[in-house]
C-alpha atoms as a PDB file:
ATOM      1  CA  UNK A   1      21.178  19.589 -36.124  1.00  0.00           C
ATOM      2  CA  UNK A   2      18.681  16.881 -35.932  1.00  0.00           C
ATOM      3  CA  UNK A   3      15.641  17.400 -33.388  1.00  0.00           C
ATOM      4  CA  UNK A   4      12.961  15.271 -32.918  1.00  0.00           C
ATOM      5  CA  UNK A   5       9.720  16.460 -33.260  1.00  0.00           C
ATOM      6  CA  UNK A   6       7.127  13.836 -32.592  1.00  0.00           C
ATOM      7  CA  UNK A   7       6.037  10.146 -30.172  1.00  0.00           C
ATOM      8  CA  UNK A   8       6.275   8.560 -33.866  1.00  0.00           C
ATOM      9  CA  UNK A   9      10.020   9.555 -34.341  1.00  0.00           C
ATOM     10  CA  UNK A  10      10.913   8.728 -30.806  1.00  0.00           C
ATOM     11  CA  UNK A  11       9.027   5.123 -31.201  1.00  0.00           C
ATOM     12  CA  UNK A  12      11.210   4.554 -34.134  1.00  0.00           C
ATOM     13  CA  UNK A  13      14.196   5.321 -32.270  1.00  0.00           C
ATOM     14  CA  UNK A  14      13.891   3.345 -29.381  1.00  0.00           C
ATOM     15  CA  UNK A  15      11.369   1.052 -29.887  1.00  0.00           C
ATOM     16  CA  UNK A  16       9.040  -1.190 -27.893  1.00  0.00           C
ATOM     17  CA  UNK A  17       9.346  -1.094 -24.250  1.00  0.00           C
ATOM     18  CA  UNK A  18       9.357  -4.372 -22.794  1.00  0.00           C
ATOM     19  CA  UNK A  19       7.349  -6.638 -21.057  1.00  0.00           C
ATOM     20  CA  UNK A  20       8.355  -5.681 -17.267  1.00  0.00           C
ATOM     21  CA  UNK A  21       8.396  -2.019 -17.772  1.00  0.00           C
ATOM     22  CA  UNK A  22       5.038  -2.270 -18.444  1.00  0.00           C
ATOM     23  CA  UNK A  23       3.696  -4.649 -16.096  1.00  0.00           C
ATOM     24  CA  UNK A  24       5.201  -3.733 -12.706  1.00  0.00           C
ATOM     25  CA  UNK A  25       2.620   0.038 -13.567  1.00  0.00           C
ATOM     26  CA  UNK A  26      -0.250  -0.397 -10.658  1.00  0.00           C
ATOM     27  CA  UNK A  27      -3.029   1.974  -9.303  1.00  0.00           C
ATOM     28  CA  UNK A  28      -2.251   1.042  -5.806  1.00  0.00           C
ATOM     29  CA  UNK A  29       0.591   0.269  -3.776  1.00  0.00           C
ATOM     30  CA  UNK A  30       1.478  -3.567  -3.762  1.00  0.00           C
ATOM     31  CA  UNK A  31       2.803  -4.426  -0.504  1.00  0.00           C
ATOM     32  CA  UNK A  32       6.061  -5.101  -1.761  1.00  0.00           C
ATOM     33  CA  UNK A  33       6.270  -1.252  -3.231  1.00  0.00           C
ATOM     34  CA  UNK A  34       4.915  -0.091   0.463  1.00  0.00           C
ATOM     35  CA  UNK A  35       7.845  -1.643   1.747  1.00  0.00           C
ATOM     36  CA  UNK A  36       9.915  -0.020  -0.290  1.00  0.00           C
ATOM     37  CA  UNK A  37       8.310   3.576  -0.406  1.00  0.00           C
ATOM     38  CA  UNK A  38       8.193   2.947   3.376  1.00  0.00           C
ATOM     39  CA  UNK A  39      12.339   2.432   3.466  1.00  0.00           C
ATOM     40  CA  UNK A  40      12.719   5.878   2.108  1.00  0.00           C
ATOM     41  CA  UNK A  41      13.781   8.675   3.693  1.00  0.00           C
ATOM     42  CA  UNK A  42      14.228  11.178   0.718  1.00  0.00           C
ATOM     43  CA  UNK A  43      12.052  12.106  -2.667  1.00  0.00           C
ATOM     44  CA  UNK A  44      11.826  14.059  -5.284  1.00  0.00           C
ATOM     45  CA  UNK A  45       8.502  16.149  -4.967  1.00  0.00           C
ATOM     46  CA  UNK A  46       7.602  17.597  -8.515  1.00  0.00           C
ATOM     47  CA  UNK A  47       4.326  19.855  -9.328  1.00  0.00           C
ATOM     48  CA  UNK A  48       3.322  22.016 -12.251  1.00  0.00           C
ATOM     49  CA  UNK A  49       1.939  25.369 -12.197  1.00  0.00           C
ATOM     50  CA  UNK A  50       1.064  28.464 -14.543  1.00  0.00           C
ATOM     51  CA  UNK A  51       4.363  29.523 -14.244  1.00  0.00           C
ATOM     52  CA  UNK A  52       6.557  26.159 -15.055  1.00  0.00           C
ATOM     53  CA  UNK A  53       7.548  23.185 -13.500  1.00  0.00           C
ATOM     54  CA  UNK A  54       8.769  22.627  -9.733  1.00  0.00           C
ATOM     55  CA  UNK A  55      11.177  20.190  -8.469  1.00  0.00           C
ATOM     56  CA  UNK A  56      11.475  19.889  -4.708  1.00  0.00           C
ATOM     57  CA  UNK A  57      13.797  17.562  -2.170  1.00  0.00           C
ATOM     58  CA  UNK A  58      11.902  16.143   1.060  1.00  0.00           C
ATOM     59  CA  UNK A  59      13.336  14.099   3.589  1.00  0.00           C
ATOM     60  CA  UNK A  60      12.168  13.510   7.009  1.00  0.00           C
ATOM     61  CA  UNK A  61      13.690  10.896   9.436  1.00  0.00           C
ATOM     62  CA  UNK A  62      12.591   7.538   9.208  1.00  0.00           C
ATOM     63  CA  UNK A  63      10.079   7.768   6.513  1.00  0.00           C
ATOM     64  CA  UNK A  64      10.288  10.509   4.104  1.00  0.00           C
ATOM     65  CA  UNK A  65       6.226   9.764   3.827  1.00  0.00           C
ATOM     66  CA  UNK A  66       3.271   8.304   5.261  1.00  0.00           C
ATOM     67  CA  UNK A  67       1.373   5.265   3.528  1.00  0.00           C
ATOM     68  CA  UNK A  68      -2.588   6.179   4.641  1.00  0.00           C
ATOM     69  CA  UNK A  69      -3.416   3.295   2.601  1.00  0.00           C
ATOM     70  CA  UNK A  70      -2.619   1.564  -0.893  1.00  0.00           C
ATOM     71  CA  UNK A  71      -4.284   4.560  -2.607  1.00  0.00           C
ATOM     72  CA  UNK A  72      -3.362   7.485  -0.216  1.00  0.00           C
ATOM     73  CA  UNK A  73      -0.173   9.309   0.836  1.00  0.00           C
ATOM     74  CA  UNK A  74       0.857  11.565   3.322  1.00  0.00           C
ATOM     75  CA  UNK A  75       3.898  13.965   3.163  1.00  0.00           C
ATOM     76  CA  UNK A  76       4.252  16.697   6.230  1.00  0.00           C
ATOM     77  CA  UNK A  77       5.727  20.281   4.952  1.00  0.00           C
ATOM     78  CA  UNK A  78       8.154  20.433   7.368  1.00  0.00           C
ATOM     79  CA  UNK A  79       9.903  23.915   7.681  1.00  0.00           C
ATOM     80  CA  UNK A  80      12.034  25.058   5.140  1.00  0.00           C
ATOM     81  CA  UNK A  81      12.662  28.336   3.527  1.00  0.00           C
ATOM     82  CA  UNK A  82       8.532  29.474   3.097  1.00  0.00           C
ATOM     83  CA  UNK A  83       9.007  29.251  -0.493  1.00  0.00           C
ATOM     84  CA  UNK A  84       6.145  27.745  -1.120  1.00  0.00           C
ATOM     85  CA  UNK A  85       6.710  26.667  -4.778  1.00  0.00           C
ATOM     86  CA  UNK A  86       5.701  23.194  -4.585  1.00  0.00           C
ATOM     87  CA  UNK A  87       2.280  23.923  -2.161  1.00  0.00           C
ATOM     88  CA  UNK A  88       1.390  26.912  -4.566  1.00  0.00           C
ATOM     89  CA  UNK A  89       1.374  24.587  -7.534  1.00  0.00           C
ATOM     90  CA  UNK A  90      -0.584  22.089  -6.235  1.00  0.00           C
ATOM     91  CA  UNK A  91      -3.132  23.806  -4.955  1.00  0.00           C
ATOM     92  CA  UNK A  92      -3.714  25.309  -8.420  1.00  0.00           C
ATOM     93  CA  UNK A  93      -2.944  22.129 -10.347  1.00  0.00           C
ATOM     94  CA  UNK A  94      -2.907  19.121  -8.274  1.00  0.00           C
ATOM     95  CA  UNK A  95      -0.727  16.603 -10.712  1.00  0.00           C
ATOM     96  CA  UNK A  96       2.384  15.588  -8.874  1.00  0.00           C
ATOM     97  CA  UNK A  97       5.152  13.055  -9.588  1.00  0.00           C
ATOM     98  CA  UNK A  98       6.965  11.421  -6.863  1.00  0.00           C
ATOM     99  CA  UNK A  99      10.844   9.356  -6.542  1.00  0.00           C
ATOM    100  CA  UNK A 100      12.068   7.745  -3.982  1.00  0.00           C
ATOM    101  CA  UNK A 101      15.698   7.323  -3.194  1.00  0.00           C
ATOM    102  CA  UNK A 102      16.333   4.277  -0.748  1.00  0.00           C
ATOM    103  CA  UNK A 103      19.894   4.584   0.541  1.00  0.00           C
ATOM    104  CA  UNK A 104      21.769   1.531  -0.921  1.00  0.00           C
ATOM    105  CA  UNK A 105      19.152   0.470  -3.192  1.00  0.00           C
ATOM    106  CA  UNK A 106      19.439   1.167  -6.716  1.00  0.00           C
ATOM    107  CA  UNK A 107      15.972   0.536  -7.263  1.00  0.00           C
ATOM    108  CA  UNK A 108      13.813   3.835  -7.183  1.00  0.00           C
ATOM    109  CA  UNK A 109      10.133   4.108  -6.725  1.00  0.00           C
ATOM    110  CA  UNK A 110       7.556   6.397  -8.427  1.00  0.00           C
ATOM    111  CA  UNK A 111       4.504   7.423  -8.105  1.00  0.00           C
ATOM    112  CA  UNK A 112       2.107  10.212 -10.086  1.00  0.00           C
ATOM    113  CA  UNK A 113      -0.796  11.239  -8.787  1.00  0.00           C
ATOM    114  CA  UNK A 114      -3.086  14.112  -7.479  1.00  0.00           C
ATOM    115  CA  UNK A 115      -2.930  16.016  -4.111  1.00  0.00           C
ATOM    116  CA  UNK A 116      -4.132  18.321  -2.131  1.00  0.00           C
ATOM    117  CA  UNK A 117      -2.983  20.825   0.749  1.00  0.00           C
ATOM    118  CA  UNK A 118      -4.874  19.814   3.805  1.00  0.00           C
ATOM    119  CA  UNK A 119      -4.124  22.118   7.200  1.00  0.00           C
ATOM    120  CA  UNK A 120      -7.259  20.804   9.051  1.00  0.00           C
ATOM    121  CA  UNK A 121      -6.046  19.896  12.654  1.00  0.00           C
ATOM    122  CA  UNK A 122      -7.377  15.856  12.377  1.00  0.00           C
ATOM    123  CA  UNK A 123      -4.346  15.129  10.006  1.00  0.00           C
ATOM    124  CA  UNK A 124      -1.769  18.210  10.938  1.00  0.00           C
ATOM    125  CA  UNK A 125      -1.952  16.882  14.201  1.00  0.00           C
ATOM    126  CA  UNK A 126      -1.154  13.281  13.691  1.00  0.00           C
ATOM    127  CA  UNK A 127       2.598  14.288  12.344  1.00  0.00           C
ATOM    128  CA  UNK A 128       5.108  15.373  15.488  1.00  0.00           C
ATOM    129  CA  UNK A 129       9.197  15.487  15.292  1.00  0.00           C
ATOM    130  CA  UNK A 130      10.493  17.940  18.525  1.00  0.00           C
ATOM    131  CA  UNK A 131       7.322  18.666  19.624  1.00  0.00           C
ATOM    132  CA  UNK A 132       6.188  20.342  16.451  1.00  0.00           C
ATOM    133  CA  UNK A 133       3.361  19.886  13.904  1.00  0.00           C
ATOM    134  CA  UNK A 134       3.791  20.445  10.054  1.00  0.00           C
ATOM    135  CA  UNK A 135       1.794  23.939   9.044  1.00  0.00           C
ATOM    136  CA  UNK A 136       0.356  21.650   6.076  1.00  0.00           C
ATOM    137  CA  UNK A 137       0.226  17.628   5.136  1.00  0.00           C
ATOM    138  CA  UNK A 138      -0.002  16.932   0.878  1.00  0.00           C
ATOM    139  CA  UNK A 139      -2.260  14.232   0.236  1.00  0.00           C
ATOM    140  CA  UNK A 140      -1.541  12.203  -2.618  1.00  0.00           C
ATOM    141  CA  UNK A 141      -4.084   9.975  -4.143  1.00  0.00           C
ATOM    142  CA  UNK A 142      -2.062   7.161  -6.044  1.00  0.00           C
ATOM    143  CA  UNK A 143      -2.576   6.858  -9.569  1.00  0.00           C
ATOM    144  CA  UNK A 144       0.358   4.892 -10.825  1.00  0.00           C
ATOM    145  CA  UNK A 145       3.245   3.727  -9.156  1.00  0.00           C
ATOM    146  CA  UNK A 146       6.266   1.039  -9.855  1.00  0.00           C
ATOM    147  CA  UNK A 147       9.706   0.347  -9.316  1.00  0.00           C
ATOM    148  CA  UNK A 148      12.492   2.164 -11.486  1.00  0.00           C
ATOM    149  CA  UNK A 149      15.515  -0.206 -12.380  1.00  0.00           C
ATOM    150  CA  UNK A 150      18.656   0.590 -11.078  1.00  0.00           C
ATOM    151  CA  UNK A 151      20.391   1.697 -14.466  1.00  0.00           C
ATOM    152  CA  UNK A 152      20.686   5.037 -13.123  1.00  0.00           C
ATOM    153  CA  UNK A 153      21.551   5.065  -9.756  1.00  0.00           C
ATOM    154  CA  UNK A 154      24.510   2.312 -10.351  1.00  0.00           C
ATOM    155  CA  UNK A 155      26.060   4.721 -13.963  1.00  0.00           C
ATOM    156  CA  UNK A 156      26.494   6.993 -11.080  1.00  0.00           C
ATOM    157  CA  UNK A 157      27.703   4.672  -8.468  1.00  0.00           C
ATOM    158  CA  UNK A 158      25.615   7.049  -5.887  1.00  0.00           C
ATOM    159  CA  UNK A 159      26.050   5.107  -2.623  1.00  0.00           C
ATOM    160  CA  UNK A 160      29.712   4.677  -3.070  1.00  0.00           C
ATOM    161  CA  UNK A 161      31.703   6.386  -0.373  1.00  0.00           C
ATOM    162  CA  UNK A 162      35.057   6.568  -2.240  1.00  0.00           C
ATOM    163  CA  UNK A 163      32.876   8.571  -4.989  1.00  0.00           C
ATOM    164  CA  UNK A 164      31.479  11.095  -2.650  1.00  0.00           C
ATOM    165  CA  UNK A 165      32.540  14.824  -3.446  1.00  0.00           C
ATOM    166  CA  UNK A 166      34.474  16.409  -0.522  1.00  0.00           C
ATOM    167  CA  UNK A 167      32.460  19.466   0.597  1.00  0.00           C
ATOM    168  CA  UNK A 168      35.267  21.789   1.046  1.00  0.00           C
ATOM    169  CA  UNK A 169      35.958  21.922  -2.671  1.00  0.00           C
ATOM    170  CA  UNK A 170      32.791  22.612  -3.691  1.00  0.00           C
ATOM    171  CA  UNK A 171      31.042  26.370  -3.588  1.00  0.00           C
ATOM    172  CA  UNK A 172      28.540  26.743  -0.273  1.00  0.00           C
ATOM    173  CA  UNK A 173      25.457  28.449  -0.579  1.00  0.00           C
ATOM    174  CA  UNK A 174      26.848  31.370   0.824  1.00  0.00           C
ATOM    175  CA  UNK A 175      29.092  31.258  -2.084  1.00  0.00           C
ATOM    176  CA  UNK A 176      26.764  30.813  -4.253  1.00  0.00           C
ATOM    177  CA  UNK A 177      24.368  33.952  -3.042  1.00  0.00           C
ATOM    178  CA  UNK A 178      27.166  36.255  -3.043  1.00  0.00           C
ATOM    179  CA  UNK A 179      28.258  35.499  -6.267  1.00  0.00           C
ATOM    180  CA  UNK A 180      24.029  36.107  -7.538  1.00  0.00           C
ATOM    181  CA  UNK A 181      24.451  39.220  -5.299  1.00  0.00           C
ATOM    182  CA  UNK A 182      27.260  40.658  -4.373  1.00  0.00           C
ATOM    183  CA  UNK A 183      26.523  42.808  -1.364  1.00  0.00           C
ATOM    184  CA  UNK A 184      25.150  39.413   0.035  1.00  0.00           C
ATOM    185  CA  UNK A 185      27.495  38.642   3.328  1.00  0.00           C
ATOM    186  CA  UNK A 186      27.926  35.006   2.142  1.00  0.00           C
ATOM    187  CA  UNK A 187      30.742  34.183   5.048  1.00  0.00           C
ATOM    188  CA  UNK A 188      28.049  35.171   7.655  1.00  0.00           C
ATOM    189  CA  UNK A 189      25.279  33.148   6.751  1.00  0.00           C
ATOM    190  CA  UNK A 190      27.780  29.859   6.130  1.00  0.00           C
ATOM    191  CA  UNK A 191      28.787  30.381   9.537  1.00  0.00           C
ATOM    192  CA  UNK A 192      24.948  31.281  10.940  1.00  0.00           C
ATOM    193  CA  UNK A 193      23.419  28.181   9.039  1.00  0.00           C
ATOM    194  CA  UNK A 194      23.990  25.486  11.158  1.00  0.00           C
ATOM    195  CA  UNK A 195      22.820  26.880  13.741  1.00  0.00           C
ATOM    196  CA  UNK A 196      19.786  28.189  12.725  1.00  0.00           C
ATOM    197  CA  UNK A 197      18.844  24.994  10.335  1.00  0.00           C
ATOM    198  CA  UNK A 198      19.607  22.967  13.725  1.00  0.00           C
ATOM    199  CA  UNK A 199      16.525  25.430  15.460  1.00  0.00           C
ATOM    200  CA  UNK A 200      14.511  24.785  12.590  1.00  0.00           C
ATOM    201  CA  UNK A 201      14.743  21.504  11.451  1.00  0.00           C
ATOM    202  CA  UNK A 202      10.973  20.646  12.157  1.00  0.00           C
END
């Protein structure tokens, strides 16, 4: 077994990057990577914290998040399952990383940055879907962001519809927490979860 063990080895390996991988790296949002951040409805939300690394989903309708300005973000915590991973992190170490999937582009965005956890009214207040306002907004002050070619995202031919996995043969999550444990009634909360995700969307 051969592991590497150090940025020298690795350099070696792969070597230079080139030019445009480089280049496209801002400090601010360009308005051509607004329009694109602005296009997505879905992201990757990942945070660090004493006790590891977090990786969460988001998606909203429309746009997953708010563009403040070409330094500033703005992501409601809409309701979910109170978890809390990602907002616990941050507020103890506020590096993030964002990616943002545009459906039928295979050009991703990302940004790192810092945030923050604000729950003052002035911004909670500004962010509505039913008639209900997010518990919490993350603030994210840009620190890099660029574009992501679309190697990945076409190896896995992701917006293809003839490559899309049919649900039924794949384990729910009822499945899935009956089989983690197994007095868990994994039938009844299939059958309960539409409903009560269709209450609790926002």
């Amino acid at each position: 077994m051969t592991i590497v063990t150090s940025v020298e080895e690795l350099n070696a390996l792969y070597g230079e990057p080139g030019e445009a991988s480089l280049v496209k790296v801002t400090d601010y949002l360009l308005p051509e990577y607004r329009t694109m951040i602005e296009a997505s409805p879905f992201m990757a939300l990942a945070t660090v914290g004493p006790e590891g690394l977090d990786c969460s989903p988001r998606g909203d309708a429309g746009s997953v998040i708010h563009v403040e300005d070409e330094r500033t973000l703005m992501l409601p915590d809409w309701r979910g399952n109170n978890r809390i991973d990602s907002l616990a992190n941050i507020v103890r170490d506020p590096r993030v990383a964002l990616m943002f999937l545009i459906p039928g582009s295979g050009t991703t965005m990302r940004v790192n940055g810092r945030a923050v956890v604000r729950v003052d009214e002035a911004i909670t207040q500004r962010f509505v879907m039913d008639g209900r306002h997010p518990r919490s907004v993350v603030v994210v002050s840009v620190q890099a962001v660029y574009p992501q070619c679309a190697r990945a995202v076409l190896r896995a031919d992701l917006w293809n519809p003839e490559k899309f996995r049919d649900p039924s043969l794949l384990p729910t999550v009822g499945q899935m927490l009956a089989s983690v444990r197994k007095d868990f009634d994994g039938g009844v909360y299939d059958r309960e979860w539409p409903g009560r995700a269709a209450k609790t969307m926002w």
